[in-house]
Protein backbone atom coordinates (compact mmCIF):
# COMPACT_ATOMS: atom_id res chain seq x y z
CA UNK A 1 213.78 244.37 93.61
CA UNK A 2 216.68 243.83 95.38
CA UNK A 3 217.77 247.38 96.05
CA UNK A 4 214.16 247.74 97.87
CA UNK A 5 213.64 248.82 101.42
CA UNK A 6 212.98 245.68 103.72
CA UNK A 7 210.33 246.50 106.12
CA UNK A 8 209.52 244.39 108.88
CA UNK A 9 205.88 242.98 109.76
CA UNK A 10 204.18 243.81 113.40
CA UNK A 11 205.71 240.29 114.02
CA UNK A 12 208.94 240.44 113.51
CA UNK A 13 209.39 243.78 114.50
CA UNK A 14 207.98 242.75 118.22
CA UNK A 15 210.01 239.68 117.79
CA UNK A 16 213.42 241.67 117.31
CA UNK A 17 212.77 244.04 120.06
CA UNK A 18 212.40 240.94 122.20
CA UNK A 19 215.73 239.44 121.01
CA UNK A 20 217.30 242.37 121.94
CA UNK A 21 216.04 242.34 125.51
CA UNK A 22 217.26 238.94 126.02
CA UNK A 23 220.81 239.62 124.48
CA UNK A 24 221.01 242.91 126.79
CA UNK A 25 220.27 241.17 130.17
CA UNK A 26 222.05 238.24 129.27
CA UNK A 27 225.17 240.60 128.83
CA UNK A 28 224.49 242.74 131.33
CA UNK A 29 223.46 240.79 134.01
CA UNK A 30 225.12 237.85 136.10
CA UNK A 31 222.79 235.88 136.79
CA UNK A 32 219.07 235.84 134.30
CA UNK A 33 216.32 233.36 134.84
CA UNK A 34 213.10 232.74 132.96
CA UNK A 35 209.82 232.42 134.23
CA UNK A 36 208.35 229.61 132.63
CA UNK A 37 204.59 228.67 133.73
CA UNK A 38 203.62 226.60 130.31
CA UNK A 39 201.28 229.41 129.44
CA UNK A 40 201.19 230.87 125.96
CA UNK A 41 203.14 234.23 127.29
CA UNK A 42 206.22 232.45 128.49
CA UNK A 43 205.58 229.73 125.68
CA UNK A 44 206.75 232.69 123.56
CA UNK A 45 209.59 234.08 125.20
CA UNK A 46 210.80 230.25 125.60
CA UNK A 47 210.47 230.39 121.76
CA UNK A 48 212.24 233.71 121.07
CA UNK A 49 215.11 233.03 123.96
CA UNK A 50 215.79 229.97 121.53
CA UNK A 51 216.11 232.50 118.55
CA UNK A 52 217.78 234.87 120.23
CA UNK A 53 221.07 232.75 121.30
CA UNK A 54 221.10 230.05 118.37
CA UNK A 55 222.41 227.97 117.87
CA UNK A 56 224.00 227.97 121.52
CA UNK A 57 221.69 226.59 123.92
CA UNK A 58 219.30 228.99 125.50
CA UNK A 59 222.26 230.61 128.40
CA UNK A 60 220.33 230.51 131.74
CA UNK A 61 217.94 228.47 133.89
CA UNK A 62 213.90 228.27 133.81
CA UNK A 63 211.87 228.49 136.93
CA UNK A 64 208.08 227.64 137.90
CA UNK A 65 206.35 228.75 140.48
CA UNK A 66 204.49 225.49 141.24
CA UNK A 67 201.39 226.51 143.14
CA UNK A 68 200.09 222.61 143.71
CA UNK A 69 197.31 223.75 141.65
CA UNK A 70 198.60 223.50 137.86
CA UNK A 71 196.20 222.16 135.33
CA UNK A 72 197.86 218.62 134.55
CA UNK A 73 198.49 219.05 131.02
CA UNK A 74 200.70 222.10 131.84
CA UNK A 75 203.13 220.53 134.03
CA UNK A 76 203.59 217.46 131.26
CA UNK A 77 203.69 220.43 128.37
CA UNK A 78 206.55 222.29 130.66
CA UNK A 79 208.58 218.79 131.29
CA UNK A 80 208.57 218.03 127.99
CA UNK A 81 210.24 221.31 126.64
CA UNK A 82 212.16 221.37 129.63
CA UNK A 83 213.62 218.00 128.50
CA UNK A 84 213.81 218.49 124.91
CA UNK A 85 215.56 222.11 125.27
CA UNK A 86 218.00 220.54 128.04
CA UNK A 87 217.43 222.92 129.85
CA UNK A 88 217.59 223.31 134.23
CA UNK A 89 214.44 223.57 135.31
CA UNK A 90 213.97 225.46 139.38
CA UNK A 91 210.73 224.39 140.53
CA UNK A 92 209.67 227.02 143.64
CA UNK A 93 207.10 224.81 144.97
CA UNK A 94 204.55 226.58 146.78
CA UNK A 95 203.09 223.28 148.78
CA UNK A 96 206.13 222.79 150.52
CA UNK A 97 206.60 226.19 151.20
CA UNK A 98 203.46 226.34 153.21
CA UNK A 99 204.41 222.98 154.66
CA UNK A 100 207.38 224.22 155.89
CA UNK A 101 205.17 227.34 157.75
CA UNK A 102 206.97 229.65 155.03
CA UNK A 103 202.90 231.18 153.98
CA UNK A 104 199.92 230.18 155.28
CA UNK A 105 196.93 228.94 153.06
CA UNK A 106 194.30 231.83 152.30
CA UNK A 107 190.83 231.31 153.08
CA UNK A 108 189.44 232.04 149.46
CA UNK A 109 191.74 229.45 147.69
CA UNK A 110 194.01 231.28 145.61
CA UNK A 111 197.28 231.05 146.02
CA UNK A 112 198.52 234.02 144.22
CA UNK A 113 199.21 236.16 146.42
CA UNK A 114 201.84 233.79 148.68
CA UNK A 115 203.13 232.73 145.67
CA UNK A 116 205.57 236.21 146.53
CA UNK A 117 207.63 234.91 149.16
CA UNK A 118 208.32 231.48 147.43
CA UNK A 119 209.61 233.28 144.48
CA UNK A 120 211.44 236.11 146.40
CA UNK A 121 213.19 233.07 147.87
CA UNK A 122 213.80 230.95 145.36
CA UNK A 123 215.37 233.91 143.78
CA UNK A 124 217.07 234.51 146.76
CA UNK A 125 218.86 231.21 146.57
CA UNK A 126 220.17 231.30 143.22
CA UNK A 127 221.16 234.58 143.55
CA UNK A 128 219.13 235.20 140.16
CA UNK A 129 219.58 238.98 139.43
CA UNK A 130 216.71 239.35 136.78
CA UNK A 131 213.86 237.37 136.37
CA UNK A 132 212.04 237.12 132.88
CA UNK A 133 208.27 237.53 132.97
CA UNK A 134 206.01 236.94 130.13
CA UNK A 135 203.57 239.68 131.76
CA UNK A 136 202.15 242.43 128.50
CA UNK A 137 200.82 245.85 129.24
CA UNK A 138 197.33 245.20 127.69
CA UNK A 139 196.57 242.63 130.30
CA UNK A 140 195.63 244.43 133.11
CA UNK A 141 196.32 248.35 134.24
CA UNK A 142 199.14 247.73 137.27
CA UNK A 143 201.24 246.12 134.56
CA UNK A 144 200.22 249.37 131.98
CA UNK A 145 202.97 251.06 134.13
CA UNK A 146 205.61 249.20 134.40
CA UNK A 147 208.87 249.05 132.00
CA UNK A 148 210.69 246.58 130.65
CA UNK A 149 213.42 246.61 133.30
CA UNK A 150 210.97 246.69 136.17
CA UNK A 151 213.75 247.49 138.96
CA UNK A 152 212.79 246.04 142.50
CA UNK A 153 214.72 246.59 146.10
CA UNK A 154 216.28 244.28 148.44
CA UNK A 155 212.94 243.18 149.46
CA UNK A 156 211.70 242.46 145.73
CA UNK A 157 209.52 245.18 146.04
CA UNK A 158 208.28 247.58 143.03
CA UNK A 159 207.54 251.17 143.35
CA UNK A 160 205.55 252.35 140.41
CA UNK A 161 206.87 256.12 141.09
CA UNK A 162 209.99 255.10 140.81
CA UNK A 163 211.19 253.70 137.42
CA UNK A 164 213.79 254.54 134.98
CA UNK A 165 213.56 255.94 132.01
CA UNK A 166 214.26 253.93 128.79
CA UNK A 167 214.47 255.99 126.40
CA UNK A 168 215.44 254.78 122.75
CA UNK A 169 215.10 251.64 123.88
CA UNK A 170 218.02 252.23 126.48
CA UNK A 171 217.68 249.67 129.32
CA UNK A 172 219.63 250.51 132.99
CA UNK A 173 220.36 247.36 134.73
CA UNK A 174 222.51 248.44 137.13
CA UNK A 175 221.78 246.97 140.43
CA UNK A 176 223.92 247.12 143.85
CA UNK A 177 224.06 244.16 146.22
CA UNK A 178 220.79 242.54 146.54
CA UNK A 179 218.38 244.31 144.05
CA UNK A 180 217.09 242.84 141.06
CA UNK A 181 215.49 243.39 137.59
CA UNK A 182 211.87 242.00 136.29
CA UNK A 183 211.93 241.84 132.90
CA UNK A 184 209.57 242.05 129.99
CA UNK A 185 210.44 241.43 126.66
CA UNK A 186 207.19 240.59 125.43
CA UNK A 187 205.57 244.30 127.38
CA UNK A 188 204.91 245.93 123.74
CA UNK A 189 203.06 242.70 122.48
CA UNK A 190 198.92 242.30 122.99
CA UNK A 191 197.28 239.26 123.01
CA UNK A 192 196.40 239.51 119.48
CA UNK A 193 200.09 239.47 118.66
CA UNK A 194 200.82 236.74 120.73
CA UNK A 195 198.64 234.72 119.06
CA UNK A 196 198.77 235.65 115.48
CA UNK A 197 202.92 234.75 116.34
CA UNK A 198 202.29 231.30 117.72
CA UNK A 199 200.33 231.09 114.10
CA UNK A 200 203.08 232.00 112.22
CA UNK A 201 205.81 230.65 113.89
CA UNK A 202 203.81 227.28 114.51
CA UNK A 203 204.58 226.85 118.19
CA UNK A 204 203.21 223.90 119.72
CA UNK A 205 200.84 225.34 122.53
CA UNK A 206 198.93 223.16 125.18
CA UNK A 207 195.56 221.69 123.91
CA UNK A 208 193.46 223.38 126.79
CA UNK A 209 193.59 226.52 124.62
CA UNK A 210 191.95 224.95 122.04
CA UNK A 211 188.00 224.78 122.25
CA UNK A 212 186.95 221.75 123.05
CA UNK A 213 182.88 220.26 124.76
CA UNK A 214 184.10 220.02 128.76
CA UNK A 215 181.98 219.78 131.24
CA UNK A 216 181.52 223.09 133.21
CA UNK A 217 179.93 224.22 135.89
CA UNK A 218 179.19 228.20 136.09
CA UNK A 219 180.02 230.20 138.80
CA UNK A 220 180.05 234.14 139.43
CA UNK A 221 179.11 234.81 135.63
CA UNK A 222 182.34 231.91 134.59
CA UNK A 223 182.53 228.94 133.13
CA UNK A 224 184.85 226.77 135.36
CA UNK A 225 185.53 223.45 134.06
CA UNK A 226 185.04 220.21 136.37
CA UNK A 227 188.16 218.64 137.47
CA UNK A 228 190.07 217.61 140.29
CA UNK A 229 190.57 221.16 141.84
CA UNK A 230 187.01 222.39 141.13
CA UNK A 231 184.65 219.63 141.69
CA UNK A 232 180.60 220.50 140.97
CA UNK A 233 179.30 222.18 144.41
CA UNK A 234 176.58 221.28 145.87
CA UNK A 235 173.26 222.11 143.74
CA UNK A 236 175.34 222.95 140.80
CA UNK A 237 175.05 220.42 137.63
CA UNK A 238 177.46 219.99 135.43
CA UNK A 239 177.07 220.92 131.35
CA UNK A 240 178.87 220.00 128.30
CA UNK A 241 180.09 223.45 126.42
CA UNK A 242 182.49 223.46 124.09
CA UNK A 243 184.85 225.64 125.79
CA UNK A 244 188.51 226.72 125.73
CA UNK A 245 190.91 228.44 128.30
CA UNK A 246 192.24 232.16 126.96
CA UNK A 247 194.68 232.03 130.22
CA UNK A 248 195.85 229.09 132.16
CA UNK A 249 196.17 230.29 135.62
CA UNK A 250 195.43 227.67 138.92
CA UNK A 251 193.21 225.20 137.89
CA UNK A 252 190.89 226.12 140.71
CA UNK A 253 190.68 229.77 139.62
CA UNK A 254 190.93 230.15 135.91
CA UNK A 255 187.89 229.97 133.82
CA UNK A 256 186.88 229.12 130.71
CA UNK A 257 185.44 230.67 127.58
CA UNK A 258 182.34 229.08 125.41
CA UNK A 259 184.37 229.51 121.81
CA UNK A 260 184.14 227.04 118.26
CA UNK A 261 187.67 228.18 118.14
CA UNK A 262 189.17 224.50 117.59
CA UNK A 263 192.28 225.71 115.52
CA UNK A 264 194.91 228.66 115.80
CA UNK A 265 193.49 230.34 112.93
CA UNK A 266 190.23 230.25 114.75
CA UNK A 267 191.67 231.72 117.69
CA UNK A 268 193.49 234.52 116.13
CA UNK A 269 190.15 235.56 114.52
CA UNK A 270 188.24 235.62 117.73
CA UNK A 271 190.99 237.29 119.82
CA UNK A 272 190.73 240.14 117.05
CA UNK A 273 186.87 240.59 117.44
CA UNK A 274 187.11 240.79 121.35
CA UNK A 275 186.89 243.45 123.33
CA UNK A 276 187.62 242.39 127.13
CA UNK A 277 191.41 241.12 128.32
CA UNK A 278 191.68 237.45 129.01
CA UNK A 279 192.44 238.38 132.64
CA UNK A 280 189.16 240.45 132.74
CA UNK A 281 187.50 237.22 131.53
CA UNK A 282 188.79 234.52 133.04
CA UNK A 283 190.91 234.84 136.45
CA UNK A 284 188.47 234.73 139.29
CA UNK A 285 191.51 235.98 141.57
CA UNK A 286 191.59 239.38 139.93
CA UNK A 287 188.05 240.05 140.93
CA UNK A 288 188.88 240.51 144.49
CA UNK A 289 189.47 244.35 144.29
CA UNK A 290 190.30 247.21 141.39
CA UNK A 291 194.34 247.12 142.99
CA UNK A 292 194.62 243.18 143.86
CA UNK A 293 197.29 243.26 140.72
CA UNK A 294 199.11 245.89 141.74
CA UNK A 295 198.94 245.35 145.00
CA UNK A 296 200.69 242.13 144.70
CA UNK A 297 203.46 243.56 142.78
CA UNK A 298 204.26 246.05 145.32
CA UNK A 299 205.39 242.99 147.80
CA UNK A 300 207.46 241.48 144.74
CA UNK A 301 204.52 239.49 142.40
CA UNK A 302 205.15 240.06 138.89
């Protein structure tokens, strides 16, 4: 009938809470960015930044955090969108950074945690004021405690003890001279919701989150797949398992998952019957202690 109540789906109700985050900071604050890494998190704000400011063009600059160590078929996915949106595109290149004696290479490979300082300076630079992340609270318990307008200090720092309230879905961007805003508009969503929107909106995603045979080697309990950045070790021998990535972190670091789940539908069905975060099952780096997240947000990680 058309006097009937409209009520909104878990989708679209997510999806219009998001739209309203990006309409807020883009007219509250001077100068937004978005954190695009090609993964399916900021593949779905990319999408709903589009929605929210159509049919204008999306109002404010994307930025990557280019570690060196990017699985290859992310970097062509991002240029790609990047072109077809028009859109500028700020790589914060982490290679040159520690060529230029800006970080220093850890020992254990990952870059994650001097990925800080290139992105506190890039941000630096273009005086960006708030910084989208794609980050959700179900991922991983540091991030269960932050809001969407994460505030951070002159020195990009966060202080979990120290938030504002946002009450009624009231968000305080007020910032003096050098702070800055993180923010979240997809905090509320799981990964089950992530997916089930990429189903019904029919977002292209990259093909590495489909499963697929690859040839793995396993390591630590994980399934890494052989490639340039983690070539078979010594005594290990490679195995074809059909596979597929539930995160897509640095190549050398992000594992995959044995899965038949060769279609979206497929994935949305499996991410349903799970019961362990794709961080907790696939991102080597957040194995080296219980407050490695956390810890990295404190210095100004998001």
């Amino acid at each position: 009938m058309s006097g009937a109540p409209q009520v909104l789906t878990q989708a679209r109700a997510l999806e219009a809470e998001s739209i309203h985050i990006f309409r807020e900071v883009a007219a509250e604050m001077q100068r937004p960015c978005l954190l695009f890494s090609g993964g399916k998190d900021s593949i779905v704000m990319l999408h709903i930044a589009r929605k929210a400011f159509h049919p204008a063009r999306i109002p404010f600059p994307v930025m990557h955090v280019d570690t060196g160590l990017n699985f290859p078929e992310i970097l062509a996915y991002r240029d790609r969108w990047i072109e077809k949106l028009g859109l500028e595109l700020v790589v914060a290149s982490v290679p040159d950074a520690i060529e230029r004696g800006l970080v220093r290479e850890e020992p254990n490979g990952s870059r994650n945690r001097i990925q800080t300082p290139v992105l506190l300076e890039a941000a630096e630079q273009h005086r960006f004021d708030a910084l989208f992340g794609g980050a959700r609270r179900d991922e991983e318990k540091a991030r269960a405690k932050e809001r969407v307008f994460s505030f951070r200090d002159e020195f990009g720092q966060w202080d979990p003890k120290n938030q504002r309230p946002e009450i009624w879905s009231l968000y305080n961007g007020r910032v003096h001279q050098g702070q800055s805003i993180r923010v979240f508009p997809l905090s509320n969503w799981t990964e089950l919701d992530v997916w089930t929107y990429i189903l019904g909106e029919g977002v292209e995603i990259p093909e590495l989150y489909l499963a697929r045979e690859r040839e793995v080697v396993e390591r630590g309990g994980m399934l890494y797949a052989v490639n340039a950045f983690t070539p078979a070790r010594d005594g290990e021998t490679p195995r074809s398992v059909k596979v597929r990535y539930r995160t897509v972190g640095d190549a050398n670091l992000t594992a995959a998952v044995e899965s038949d789940a060769d279609t979206v539908e497929k994935i949305v069905a499996e991410i349903a019957a799970v019961r362990i975060t794709e961080r907790g099952a696939t991102r080597g780096d957040d194995k080296v202690s219980e407050t490695s997240m956390e810890d990295r947000k404190r210095e100004g990680y998001f």
